[in-house]
C-alpha atoms as a PDB file:
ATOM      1  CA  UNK A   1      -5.819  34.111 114.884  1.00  0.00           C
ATOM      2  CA  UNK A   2      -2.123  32.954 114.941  1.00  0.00           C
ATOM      3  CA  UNK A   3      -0.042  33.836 118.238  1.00  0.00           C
ATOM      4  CA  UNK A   4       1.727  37.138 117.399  1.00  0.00           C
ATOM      5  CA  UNK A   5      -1.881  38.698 116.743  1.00  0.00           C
ATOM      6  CA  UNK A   6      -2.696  37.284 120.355  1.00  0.00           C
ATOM      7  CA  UNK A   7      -0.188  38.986 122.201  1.00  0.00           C
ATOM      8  CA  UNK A   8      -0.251  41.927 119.795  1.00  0.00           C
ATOM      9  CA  UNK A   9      -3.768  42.683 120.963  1.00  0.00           C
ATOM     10  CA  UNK A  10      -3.004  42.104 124.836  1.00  0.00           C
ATOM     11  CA  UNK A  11      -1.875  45.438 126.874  1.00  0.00           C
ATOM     12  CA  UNK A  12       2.503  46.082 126.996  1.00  0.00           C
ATOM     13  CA  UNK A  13       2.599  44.839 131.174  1.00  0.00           C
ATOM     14  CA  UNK A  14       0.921  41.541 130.183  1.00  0.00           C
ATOM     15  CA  UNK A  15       3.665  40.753 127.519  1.00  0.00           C
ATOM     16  CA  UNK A  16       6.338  41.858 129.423  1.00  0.00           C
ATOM     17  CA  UNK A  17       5.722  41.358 132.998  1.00  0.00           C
ATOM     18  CA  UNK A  18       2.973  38.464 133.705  1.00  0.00           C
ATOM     19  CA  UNK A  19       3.945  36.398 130.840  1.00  0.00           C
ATOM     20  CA  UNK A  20       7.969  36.023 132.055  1.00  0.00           C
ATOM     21  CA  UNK A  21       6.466  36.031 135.402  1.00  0.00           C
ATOM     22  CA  UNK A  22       4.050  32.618 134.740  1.00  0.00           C
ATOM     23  CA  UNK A  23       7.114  31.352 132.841  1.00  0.00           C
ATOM     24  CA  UNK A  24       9.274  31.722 136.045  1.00  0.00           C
ATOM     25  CA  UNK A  25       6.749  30.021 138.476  1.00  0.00           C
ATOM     26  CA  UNK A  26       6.262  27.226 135.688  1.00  0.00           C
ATOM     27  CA  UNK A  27      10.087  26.171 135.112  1.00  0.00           C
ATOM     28  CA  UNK A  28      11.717  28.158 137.993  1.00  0.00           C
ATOM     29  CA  UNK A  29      12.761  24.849 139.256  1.00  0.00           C
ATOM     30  CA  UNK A  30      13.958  23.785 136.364  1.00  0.00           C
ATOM     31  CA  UNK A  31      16.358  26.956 136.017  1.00  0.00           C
ATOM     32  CA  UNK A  32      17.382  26.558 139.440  1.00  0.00           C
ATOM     33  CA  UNK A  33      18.183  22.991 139.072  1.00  0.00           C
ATOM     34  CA  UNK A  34      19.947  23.893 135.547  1.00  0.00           C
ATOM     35  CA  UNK A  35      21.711  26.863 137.052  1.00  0.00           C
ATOM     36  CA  UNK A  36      22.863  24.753 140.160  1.00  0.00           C
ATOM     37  CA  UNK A  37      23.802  22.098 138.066  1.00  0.00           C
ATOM     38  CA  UNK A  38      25.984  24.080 136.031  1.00  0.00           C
ATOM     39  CA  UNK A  39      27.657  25.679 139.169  1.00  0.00           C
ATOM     40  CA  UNK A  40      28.611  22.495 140.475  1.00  0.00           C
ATOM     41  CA  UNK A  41      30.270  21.061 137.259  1.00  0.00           C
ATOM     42  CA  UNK A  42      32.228  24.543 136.829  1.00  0.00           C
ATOM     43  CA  UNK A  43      33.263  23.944 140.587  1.00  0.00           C
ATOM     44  CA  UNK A  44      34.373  20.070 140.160  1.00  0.00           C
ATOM     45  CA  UNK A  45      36.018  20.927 137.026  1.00  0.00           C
ATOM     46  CA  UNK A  46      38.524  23.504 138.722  1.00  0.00           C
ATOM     47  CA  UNK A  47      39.127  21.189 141.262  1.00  0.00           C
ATOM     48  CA  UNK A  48      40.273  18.403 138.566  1.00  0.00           C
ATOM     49  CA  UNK A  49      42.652  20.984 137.708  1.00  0.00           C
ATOM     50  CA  UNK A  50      43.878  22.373 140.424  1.00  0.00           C
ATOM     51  CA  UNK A  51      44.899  18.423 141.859  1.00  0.00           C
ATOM     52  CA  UNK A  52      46.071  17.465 138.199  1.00  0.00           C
ATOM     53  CA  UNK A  53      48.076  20.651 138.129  1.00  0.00           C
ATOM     54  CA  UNK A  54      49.192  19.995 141.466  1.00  0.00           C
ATOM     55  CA  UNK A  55      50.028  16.388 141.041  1.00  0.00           C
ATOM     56  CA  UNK A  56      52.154  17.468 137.912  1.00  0.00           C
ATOM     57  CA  UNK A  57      54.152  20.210 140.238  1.00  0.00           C
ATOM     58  CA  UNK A  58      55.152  17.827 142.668  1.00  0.00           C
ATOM     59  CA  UNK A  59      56.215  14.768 140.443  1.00  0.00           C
ATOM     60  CA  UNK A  60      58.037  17.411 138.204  1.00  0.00           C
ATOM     61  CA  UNK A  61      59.619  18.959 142.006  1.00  0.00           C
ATOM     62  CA  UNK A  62      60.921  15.680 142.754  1.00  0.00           C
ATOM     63  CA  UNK A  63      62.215  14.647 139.416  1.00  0.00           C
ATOM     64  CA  UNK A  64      64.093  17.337 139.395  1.00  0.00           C
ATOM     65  CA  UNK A  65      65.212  16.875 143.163  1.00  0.00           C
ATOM     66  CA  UNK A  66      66.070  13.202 142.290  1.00  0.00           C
ATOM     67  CA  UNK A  67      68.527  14.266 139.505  1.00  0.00           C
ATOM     68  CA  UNK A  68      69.932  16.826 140.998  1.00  0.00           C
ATOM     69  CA  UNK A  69      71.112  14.282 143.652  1.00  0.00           C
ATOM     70  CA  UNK A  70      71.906  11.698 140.967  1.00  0.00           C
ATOM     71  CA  UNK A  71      74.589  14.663 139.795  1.00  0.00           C
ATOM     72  CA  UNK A  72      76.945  14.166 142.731  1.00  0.00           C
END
């Protein structure tokens, strides 16, 4: 008897309710872990920007402080 005929002959709650539920408590950690992970790149990753992007407003403020000074 292959798989599909397993579950096929098992009631609708066990398919869709203990199954995902045993699959949770299994690799919940796992998903958290994954999920945190994840989280915590996306956050580092908008830092990098927002310092690059800030780093690149203030050398372009002063460059264009500097020759405005250089014009008198």
């Amino acid at each position: 008897m292959d798989a599909k005929g397993t579950l096929s002959s098992l009631p609708w709650w066990v398919t869709w309710i203990v199954i995902p539920v045993i699959a949770l408590v299994v690799f919940g950690g796992l998903i958290a872990n994954l999920v945190g992970f994840l989280i915590g790149l996306l956050f580092k990753v908008l830092v990098f920007v927002a310092l690059v992007g800030g780093v690149v407003y203030l050398v372009r403020r002063v460059k264009a402080g500097a020759s405005s000074r250089s014009d008198w």
